[in-house]
Structure formats: structure tokens, C-alpha cells
C-alpha atoms as a PDB file:
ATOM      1  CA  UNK A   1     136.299 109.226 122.188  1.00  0.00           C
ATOM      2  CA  UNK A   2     134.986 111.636 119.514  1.00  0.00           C
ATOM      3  CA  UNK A   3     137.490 115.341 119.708  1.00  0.00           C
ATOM      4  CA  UNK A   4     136.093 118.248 119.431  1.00  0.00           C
ATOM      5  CA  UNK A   5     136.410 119.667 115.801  1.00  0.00           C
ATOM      6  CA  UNK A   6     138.103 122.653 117.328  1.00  0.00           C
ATOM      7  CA  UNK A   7     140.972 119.850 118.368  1.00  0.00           C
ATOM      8  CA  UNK A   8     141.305 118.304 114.757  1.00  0.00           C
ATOM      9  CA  UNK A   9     143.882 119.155 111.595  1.00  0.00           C
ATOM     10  CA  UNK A  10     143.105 121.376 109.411  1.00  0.00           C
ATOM     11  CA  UNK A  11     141.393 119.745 106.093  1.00  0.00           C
ATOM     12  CA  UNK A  12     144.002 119.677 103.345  1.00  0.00           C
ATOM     13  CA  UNK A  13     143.823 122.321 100.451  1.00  0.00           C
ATOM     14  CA  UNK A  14     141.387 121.982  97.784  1.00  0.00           C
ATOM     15  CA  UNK A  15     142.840 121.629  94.031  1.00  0.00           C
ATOM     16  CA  UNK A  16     141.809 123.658  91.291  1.00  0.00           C
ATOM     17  CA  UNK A  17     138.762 121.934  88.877  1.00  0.00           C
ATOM     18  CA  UNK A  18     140.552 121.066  85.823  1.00  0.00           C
ATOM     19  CA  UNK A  19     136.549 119.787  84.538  1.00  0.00           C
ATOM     20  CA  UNK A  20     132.983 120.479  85.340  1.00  0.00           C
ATOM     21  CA  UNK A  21     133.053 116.737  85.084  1.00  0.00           C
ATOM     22  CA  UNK A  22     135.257 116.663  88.525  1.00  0.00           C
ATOM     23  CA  UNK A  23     132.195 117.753  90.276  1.00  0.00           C
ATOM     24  CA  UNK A  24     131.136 114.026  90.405  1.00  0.00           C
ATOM     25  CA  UNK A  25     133.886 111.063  90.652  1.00  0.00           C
ATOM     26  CA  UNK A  26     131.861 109.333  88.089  1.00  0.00           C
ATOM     27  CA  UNK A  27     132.600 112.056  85.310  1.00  0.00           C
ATOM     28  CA  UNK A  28     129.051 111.915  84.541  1.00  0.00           C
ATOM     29  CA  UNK A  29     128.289 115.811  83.368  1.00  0.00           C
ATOM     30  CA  UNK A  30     129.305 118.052  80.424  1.00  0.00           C
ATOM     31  CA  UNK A  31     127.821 121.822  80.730  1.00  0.00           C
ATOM     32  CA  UNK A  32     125.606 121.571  78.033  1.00  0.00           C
ATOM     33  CA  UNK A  33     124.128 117.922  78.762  1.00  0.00           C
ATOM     34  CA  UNK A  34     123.966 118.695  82.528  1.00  0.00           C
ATOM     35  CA  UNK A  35     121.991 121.902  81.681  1.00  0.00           C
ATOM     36  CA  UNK A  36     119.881 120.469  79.346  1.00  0.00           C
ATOM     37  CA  UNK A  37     118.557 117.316  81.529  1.00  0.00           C
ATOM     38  CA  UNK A  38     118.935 118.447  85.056  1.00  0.00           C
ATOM     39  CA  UNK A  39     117.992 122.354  84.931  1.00  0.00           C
ATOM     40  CA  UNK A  40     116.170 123.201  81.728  1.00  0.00           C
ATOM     41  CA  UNK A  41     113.695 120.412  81.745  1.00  0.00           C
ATOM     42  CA  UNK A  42     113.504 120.739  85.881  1.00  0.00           C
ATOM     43  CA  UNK A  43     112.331 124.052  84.856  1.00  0.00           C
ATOM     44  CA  UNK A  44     109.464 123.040  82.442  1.00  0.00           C
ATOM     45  CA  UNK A  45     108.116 120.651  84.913  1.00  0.00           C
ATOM     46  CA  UNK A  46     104.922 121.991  87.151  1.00  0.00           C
ATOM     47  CA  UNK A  47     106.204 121.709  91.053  1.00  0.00           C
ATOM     48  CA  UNK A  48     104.015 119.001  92.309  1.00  0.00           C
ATOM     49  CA  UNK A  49     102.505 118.387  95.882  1.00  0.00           C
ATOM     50  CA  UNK A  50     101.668 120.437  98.239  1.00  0.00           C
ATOM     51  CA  UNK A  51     102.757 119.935 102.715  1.00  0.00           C
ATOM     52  CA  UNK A  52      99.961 118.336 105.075  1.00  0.00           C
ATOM     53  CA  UNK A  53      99.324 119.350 108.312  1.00  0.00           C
ATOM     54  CA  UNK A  54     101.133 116.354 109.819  1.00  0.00           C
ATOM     55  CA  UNK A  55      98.275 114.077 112.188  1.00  0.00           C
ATOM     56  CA  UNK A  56     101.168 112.454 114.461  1.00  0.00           C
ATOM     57  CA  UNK A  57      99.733 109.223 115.930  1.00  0.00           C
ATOM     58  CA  UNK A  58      99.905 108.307 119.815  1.00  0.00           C
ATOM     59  CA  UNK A  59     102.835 105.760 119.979  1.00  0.00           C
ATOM     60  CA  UNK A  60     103.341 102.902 122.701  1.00  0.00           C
ATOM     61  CA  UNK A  61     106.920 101.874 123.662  1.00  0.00           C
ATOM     62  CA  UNK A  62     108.297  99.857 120.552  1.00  0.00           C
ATOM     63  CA  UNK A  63     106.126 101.537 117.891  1.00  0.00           C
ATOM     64  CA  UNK A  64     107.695 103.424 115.671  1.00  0.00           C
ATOM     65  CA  UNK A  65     106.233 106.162 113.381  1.00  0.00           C
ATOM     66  CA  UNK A  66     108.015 107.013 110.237  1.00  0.00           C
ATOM     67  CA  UNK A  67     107.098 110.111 108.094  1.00  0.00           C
ATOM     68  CA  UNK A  68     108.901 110.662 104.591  1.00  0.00           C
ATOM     69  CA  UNK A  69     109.623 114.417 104.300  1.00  0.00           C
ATOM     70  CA  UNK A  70     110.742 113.694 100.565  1.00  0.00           C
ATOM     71  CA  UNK A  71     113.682 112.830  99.112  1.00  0.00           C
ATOM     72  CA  UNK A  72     115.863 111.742 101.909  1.00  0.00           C
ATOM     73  CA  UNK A  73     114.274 113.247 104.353  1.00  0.00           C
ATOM     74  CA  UNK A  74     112.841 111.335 106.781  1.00  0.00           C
ATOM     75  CA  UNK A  75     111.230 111.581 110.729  1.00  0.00           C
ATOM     76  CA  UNK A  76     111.255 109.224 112.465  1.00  0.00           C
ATOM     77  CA  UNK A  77     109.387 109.182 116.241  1.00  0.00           C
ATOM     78  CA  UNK A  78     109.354 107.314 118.635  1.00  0.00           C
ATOM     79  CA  UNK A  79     107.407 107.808 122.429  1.00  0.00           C
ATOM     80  CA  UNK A  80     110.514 109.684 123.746  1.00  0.00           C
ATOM     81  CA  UNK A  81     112.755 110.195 120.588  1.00  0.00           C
ATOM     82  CA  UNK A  82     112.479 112.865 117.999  1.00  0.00           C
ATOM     83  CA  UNK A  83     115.209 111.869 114.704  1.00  0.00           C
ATOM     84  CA  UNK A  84     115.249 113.388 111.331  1.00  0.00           C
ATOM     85  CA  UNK A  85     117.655 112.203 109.042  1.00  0.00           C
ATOM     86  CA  UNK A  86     118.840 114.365 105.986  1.00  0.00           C
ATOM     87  CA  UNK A  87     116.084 116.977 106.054  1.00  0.00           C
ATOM     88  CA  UNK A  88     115.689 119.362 103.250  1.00  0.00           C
ATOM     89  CA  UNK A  89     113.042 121.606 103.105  1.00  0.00           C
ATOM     90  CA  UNK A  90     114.400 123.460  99.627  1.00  0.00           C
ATOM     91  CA  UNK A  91     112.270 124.297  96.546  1.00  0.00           C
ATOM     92  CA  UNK A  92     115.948 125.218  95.341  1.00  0.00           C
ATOM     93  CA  UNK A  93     119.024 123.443  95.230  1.00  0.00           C
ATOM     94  CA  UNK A  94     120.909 126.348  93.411  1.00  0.00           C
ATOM     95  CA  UNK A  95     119.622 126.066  89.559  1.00  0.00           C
ATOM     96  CA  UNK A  96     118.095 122.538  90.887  1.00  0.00           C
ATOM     97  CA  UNK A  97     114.205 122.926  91.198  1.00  0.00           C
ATOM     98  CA  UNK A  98     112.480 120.768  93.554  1.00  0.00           C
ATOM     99  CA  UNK A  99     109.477 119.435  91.226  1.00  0.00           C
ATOM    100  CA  UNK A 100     107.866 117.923  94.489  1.00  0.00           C
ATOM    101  CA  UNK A 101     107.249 120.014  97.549  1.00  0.00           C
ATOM    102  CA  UNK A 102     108.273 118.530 100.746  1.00  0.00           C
ATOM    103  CA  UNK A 103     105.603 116.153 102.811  1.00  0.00           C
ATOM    104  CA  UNK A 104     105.270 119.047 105.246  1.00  0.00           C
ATOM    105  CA  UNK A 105     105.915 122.324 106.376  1.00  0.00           C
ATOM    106  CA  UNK A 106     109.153 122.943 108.481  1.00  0.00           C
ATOM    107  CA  UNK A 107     107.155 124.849 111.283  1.00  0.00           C
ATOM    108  CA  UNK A 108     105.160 121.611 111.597  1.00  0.00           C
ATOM    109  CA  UNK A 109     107.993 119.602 113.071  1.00  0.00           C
ATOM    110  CA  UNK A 110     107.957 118.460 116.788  1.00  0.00           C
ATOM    111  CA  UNK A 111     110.793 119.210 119.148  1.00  0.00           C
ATOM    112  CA  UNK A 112     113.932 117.224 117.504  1.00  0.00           C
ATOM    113  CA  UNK A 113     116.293 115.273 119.761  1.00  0.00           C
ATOM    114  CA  UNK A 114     118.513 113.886 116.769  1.00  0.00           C
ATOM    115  CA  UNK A 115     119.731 114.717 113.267  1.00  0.00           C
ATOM    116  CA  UNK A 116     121.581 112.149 111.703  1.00  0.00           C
ATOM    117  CA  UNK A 117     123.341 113.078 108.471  1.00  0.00           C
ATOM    118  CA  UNK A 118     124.732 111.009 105.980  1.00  0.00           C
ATOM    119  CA  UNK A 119     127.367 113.454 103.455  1.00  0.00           C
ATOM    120  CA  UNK A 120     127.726 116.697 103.173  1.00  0.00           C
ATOM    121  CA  UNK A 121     125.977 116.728  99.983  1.00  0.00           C
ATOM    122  CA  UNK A 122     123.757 119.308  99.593  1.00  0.00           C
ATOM    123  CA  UNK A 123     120.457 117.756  98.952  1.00  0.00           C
ATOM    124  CA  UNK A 124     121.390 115.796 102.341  1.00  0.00           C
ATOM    125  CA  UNK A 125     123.249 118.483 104.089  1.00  0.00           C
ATOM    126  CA  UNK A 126     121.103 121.530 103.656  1.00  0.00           C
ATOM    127  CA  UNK A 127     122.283 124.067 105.719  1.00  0.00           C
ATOM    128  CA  UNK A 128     119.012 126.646 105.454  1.00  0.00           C
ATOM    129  CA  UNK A 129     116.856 123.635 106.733  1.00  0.00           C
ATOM    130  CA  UNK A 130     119.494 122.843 109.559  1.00  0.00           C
ATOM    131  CA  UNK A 131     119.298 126.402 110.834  1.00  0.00           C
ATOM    132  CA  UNK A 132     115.684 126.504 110.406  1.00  0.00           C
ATOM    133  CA  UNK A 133     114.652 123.515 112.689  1.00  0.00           C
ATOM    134  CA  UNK A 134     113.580 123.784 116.067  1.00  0.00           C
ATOM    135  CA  UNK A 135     116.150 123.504 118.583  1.00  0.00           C
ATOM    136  CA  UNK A 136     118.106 120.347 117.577  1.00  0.00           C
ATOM    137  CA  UNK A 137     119.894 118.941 120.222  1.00  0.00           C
ATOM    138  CA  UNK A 138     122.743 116.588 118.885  1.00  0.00           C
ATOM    139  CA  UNK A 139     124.108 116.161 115.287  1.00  0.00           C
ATOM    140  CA  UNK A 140     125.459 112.986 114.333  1.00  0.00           C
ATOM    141  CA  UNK A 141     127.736 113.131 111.121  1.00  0.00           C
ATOM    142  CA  UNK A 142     130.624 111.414 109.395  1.00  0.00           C
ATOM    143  CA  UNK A 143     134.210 112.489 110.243  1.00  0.00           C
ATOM    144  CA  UNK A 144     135.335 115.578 108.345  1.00  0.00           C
ATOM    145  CA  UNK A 145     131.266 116.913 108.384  1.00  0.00           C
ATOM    146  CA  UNK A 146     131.716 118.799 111.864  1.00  0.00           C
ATOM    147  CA  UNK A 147     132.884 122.504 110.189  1.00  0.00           C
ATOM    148  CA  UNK A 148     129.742 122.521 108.202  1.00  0.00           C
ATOM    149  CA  UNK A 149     127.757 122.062 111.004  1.00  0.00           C
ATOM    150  CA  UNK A 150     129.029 124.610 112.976  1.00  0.00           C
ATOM    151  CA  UNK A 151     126.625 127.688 114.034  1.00  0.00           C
ATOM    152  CA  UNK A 152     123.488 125.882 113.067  1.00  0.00           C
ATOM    153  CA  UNK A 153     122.163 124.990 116.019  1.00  0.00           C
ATOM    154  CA  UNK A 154     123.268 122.260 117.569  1.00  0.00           C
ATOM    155  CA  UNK A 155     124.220 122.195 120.940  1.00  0.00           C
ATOM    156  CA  UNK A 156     126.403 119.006 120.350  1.00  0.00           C
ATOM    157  CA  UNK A 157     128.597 117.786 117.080  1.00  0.00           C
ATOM    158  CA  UNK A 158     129.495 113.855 117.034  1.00  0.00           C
ATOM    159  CA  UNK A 159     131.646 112.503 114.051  1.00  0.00           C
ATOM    160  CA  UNK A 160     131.671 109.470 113.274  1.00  0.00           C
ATOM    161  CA  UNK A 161     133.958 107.122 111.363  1.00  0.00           C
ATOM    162  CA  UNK A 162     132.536 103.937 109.733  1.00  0.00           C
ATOM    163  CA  UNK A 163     131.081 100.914 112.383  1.00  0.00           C
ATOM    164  CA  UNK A 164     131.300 103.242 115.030  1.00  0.00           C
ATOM    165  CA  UNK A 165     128.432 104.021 117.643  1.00  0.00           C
ATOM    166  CA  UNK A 166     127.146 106.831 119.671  1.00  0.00           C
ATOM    167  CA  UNK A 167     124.705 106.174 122.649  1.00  0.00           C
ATOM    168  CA  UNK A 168     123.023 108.190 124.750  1.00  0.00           C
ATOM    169  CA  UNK A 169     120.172 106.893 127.353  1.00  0.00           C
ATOM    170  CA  UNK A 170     118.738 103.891 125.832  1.00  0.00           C
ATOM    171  CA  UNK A 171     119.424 104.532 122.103  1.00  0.00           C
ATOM    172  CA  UNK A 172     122.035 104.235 119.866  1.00  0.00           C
ATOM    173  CA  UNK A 173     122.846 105.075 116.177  1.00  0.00           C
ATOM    174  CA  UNK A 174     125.725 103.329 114.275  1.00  0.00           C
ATOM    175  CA  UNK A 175     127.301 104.657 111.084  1.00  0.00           C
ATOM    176  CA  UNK A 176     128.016 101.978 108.242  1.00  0.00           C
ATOM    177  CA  UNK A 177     129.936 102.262 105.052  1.00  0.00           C
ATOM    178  CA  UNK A 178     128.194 103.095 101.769  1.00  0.00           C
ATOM    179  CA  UNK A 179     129.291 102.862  98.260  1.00  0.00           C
ATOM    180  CA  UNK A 180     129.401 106.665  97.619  1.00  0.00           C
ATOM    181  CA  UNK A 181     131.684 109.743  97.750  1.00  0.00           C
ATOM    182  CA  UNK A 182     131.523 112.780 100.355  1.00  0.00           C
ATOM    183  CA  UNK A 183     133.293 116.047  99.143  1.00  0.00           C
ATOM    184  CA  UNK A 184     130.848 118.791  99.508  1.00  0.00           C
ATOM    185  CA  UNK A 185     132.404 121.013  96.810  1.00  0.00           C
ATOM    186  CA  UNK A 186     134.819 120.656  94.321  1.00  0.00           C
ATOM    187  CA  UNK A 187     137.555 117.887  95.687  1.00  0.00           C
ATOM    188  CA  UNK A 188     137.542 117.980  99.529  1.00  0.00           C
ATOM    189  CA  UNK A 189     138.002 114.254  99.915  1.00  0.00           C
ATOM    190  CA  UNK A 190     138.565 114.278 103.319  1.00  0.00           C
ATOM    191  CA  UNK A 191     134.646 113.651 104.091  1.00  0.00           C
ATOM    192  CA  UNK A 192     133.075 111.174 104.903  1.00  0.00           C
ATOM    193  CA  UNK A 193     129.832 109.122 103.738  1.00  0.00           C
ATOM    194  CA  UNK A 194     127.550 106.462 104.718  1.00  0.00           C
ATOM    195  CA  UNK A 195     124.309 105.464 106.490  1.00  0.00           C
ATOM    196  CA  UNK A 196     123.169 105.009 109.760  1.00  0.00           C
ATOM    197  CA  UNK A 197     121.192 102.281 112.053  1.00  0.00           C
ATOM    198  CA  UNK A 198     119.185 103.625 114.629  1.00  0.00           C
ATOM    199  CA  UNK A 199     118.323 100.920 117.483  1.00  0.00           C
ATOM    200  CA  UNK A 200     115.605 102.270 120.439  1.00  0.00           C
ATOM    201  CA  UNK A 201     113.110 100.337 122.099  1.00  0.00           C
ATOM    202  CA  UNK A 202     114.293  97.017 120.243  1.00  0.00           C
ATOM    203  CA  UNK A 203     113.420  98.367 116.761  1.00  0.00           C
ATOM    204  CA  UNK A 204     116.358  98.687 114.093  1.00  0.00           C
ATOM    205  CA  UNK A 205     116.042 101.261 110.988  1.00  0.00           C
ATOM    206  CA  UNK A 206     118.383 101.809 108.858  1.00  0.00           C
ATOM    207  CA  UNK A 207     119.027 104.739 106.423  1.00  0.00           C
ATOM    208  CA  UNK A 208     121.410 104.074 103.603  1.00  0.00           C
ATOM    209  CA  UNK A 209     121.983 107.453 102.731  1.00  0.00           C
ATOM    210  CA  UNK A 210     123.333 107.827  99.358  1.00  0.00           C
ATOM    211  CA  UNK A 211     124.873 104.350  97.899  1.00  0.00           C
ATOM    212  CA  UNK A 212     125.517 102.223  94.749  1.00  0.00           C
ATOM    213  CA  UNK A 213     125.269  98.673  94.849  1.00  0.00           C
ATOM    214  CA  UNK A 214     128.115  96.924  97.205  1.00  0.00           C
ATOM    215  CA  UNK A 215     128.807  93.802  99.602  1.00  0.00           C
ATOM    216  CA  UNK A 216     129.255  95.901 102.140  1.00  0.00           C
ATOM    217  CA  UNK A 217     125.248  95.455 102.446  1.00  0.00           C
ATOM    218  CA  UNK A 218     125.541  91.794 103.684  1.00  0.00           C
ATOM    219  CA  UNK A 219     127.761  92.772 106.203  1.00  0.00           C
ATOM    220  CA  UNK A 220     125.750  95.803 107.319  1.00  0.00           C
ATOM    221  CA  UNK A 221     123.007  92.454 107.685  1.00  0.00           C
ATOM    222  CA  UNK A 222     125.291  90.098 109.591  1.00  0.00           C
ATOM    223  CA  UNK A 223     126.376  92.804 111.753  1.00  0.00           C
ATOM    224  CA  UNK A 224     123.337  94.878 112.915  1.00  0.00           C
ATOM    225  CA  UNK A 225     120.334  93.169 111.716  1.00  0.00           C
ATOM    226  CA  UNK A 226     118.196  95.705 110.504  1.00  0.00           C
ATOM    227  CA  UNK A 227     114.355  95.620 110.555  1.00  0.00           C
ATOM    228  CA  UNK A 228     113.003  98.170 108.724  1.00  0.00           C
ATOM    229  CA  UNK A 229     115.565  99.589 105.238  1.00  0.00           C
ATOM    230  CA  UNK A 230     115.281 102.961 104.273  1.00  0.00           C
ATOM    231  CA  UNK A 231     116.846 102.608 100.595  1.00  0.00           C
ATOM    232  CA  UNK A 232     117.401 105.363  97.712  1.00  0.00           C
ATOM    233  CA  UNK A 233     116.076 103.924  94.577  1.00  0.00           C
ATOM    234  CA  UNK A 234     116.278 107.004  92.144  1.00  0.00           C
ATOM    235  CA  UNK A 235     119.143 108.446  90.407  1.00  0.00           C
ATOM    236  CA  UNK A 236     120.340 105.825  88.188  1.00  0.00           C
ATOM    237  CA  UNK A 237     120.362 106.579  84.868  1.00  0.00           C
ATOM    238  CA  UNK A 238     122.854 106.961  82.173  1.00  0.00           C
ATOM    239  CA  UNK A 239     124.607 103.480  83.737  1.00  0.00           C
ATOM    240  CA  UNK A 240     127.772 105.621  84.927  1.00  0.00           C
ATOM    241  CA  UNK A 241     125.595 106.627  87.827  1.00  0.00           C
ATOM    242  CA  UNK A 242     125.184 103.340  89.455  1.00  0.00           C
ATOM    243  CA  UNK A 243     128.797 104.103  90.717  1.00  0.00           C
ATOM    244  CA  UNK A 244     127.340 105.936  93.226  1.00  0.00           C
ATOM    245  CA  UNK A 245     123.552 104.858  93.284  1.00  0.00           C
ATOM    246  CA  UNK A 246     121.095 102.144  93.060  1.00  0.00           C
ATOM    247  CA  UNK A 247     118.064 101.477  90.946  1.00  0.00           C
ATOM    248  CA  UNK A 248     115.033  99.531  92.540  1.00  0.00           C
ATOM    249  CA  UNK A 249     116.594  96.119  90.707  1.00  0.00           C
ATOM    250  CA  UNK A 250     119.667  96.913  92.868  1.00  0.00           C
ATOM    251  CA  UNK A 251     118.007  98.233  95.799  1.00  0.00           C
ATOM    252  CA  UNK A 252     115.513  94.753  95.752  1.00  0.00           C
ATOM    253  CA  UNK A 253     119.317  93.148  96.112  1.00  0.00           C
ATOM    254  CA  UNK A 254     120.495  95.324  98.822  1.00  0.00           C
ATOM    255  CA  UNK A 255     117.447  94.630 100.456  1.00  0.00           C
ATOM    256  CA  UNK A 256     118.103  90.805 100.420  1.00  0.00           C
ATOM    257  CA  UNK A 257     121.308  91.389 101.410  1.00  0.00           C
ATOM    258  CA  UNK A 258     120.703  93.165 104.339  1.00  0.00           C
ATOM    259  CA  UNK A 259     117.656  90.425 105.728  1.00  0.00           C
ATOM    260  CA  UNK A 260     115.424  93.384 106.758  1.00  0.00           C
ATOM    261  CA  UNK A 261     112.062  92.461 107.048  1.00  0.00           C
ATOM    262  CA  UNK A 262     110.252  96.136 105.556  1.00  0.00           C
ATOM    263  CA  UNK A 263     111.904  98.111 102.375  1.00  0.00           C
ATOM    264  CA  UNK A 264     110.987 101.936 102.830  1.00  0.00           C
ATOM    265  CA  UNK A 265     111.685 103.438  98.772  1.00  0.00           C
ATOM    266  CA  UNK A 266     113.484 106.988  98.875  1.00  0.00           C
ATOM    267  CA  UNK A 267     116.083 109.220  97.105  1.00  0.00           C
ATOM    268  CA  UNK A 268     113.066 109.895  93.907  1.00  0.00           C
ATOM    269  CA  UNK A 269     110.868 111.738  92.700  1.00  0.00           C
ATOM    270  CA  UNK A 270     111.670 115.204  94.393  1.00  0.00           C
ATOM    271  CA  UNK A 271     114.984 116.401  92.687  1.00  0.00           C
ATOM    272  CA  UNK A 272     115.944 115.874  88.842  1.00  0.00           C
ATOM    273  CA  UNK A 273     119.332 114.357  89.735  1.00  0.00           C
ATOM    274  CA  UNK A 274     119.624 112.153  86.740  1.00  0.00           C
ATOM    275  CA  UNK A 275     117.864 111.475  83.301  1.00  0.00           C
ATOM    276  CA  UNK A 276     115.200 108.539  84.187  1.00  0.00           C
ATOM    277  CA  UNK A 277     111.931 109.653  84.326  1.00  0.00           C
ATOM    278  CA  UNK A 278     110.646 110.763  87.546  1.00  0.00           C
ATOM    279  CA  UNK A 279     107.925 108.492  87.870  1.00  0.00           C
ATOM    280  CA  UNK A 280     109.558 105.432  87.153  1.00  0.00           C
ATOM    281  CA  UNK A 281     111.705 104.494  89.916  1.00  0.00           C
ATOM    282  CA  UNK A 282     108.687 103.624  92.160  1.00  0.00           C
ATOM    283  CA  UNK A 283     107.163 101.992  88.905  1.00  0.00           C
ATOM    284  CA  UNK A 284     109.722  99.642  88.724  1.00  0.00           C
ATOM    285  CA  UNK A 285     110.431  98.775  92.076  1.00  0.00           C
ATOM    286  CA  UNK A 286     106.482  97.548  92.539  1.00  0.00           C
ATOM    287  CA  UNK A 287     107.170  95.646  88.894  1.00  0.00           C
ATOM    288  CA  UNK A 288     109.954  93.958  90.486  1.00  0.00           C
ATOM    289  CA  UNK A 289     108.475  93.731  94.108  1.00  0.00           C
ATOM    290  CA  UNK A 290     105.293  91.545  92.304  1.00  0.00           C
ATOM    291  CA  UNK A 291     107.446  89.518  90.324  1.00  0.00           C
ATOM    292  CA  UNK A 292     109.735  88.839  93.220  1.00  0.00           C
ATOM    293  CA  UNK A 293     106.553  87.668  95.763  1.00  0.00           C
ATOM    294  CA  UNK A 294     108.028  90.854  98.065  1.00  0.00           C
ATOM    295  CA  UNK A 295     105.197  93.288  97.370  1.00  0.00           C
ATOM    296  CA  UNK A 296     104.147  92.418 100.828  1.00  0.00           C
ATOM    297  CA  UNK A 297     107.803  94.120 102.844  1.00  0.00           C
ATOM    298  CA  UNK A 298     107.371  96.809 100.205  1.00  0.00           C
ATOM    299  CA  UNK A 299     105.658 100.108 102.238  1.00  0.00           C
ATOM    300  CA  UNK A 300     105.659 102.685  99.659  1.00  0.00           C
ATOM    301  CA  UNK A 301     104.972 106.074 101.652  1.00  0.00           C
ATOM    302  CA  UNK A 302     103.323 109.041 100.856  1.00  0.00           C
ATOM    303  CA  UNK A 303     105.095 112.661 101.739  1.00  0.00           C
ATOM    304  CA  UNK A 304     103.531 114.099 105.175  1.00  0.00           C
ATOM    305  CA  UNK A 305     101.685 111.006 106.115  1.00  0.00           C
ATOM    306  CA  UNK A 306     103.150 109.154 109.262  1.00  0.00           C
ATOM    307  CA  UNK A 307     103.219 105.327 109.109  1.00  0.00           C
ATOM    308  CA  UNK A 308     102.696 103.553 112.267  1.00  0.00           C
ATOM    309  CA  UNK A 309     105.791 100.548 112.012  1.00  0.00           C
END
């Protein structure tokens, strides 16, 4: 059984910075290189996009309607089930512009049953969205997330370790391991990370949250089977950043690995997070999609438009 977080130890004592490189466990940032790729050119770019009026289709039991918010963001409905996994609303991310504005407005949303979210970073764990949304019910988290969700809304916390469950009526959402890192700021290492597989109605998706390359995608396949793969495919470049994410060739792989049978692209073109191009992740991923004869379990979807599954 899940404690309260009221019931748990306090988190151990952050250490001092010694490096703005300790902000990421791949050492991938000096100040100067960091400002130069990831703010000042952010800055020069146009914002992008603009929210729909989301047209939310009539479901029968076992469809499944998936709607990419942007980023990581994703709802998912289904005829009795409201989720929305790592929602971010933000046009700022502290000096991080959003060059793409999110699929749809916030005030848009339909009644939410379930917010699944994968780290407590902050373009997943964006507390002005979380306070924002309309009456969220239950919060499902890794362990050591709970504190952060506090006063936001929900009207019940569950933390989750890696391979465990929760369950309530007829669905279910297990978290699985990722090949990532979870301290929200500075070193508190005592978070957890991962993704999640939703099962209702006999439909599997599964969000990988933030994750490099690992095996621990052919076990996620053995053990739960997922249908449909919700996979980040941005934030790859210099190569030190495939520690902790995948490019489409890798994301093809994890794909494989995992024996889904649909490969939903997120994690680009929203957020300058790295120094590839904005445009090409989803470029690449339809190169290697043709040349791999997988074009066809390939649904690239557009921000604010629901996709009938």
C-alpha cells in the first residue's frame, strides 16, 4: 500500500552546486554555450502555432482518442476516462521560450479523471498548468514526486515505485523504468522517473516519459504488451545527450523493442532543449520510418487535433 506523503522521511539535504554543469548528470552545459543555444537563439525564433478549439469525437467502448497538447503533453479519452499526462501549458519555462504554442487552450479541457506524471522536471511537472486544470481528481507520480504536488488540486496523491500498479474501477496505470534522471532542482536524487502504461477497455498506451536508449524497453514489451508507444524523439544533440534521450534512430529501436503496433512521435519541436534543429527530429524519423517499411505504425499528430485510435 502507497503511505501518505505526510507518513514518509524527510528527503535528504540538498548539496551545494559546485558547476552549472551539475544541473544535468550528463555535464552537458557551460553558461555561455547554454545561453547561447538554448535562450538567445530561442529568443530570435518567431513563436509558432496557434490552440484549436478542440472538436472531441463521440467514442464507443474500446476507442481511444488521443490529442497531443505539445511536447509531452498528451490527452488521452476514453468513453468514461479523462487522462492527461505531463501537461504544460507554458510559453515560459523560466528564460526557456516555448517557440510552439500548445495544441489548445487550457480552458478547453474536459473534466480530468487522471494525471499521470513522469519526473518532476519542469517541462513535465509544471506546476502553473497543474493548478490551472479543472478539478483533477487523482495524481499518479513516481516516489519522492508527492511534496510537489501538494496544494494543486488533487484530491488524491499515488506514488509509485517502478513495475508497480494502481487500479481503480476497470483501469489501471503501471509505472516502468526509464533511462533518465529525476531531481527537480539542483541534486535531490531521491526522485523518481519513468513512464507509464495505461490499460482501459483492453487498449494499452504507453508514455515513455523522458528516456535514452535502454533494454529495459524489451522488458517493458514482454511484460505489458503495449499497443500504441508514445515516444520522445527530440533532444538529442551534442551525443552527450543521448544519456538521457533518444533520437528517432533510437526511438525506431525502442519501438521494436517494445512490439507495439502504433509509434506516437513527442518530446520536439516545442522547447529548445538541445542544439538539433527543431524541425528535424520528425524529418528524420519519417526518413527512417520509409526506409524501415514502418511508415505505416508511424501516426505523426498534429497539436489540438484528436486522433480516433
Amino acid at each position: 500500500m502507497t503511505k501518505p506523503v505526510s507518513q514518509r522521511s524527510a528527503p535528504p539535504r540538498r548539496k551545494l552546486l559546485r558547476s552549472f554543469k551539475d544541473l544535468t548528470p550528463s555535464k552537458h552545459f557551460n553558461p555561455r554555450t547554454f545561453f547561447r543555444e538554448l535562450v538567445w537563439k530561442a529568443l530570435l525564433t518567431p513563436r509558432v502555432g496557434q490552440p484549436r478549439h478542440p472538436v472531441f469525437p463521440k467514442l464507443y467502448r474500446g476507442q481511444v482518442a488521443i490529442t497531443w497538447i505539445g511536447h509531452a503533453s498528451f490527452l488521452i479519452q476514453f468513453t468514461d476516462l479523462n487522462v492527461l499526462i505531463d501537461p504544460n501549458f507554458a510559453n515560459w519555462l523560466f528564460l526557456l521560450k516555448r517557440i510552439k504554442r500548445s495544441g489548445l487552450k487550457i480552458q478547453d479541457l474536459p473534466r480530468i479523471d487522471l494525471v499521470l506524471l513522469t519526473h518532476a522536471h519542469f517541462d513535465h511537472f509544471h506546476k502553473p498548468t497543474l493548478r490551472r486544470l479543472p478539478q483533477p481528481k487523482i495524481g499518479v507520480m513516481p516516489r519522492g514526486v508527492g511534496d510537489l504536488a501538494q496544494h494543486l488540486g488533487f484530491t488524491r496523491i499515488i506514488e509509485l515505485d517502478w513495475w508497480e500498479s494502481f487500479a481503480q474501477r476497470d483501469w489501471k496505470v503501471t509505472f516502468t523504468p526509464s533511462q533518465h534522471w529525476g531531481a527537480r532542482m539542483l541534486r535531490d536524487k531521491h526522485r523518481g522517473y519513468g513512464g507509464f502504461l495505461l490499460e482501459h477497455q483492453g487498449r494499452k498506451i504507453y508514455h515513455a516519459g523522458d528516456s535514452a536508449y535502454f533494454d529495459g524497453f524489451k522488458e517493458i514489451g514482454r511484460r505489458l504488451a503495449p499497443e500504441i508507444a508514445l515516444l520522445p524523439i527530440g533532444a538529442y544533440h551534442p551525443a552527450s545527450f543521448r544519456r538521457v534521450h533518444m533520437g528517432p534512430d533510437e526511438a525506431v529501436k525502442a519501438f521494436r523493442d517494445l512490439r507495439a503496433r502504433c509509434l506516437v512521435p513527442m518530446h520536439y519541436g516545442t522547447f529548445k532543449l538541445s542544439f538539433e534543429d527543431l524541425n528535424e527530429p520528425p524529418r528524420w524519423l519519417v526518413e527512417i520510418a520509409i526506409k524501415e517499411n514502418l511508415m505505416h505504425k508511424v501516426r505523426m499528430l498534429d497539436e489540438g487535433v484528436p486522433e480516433v485510435f
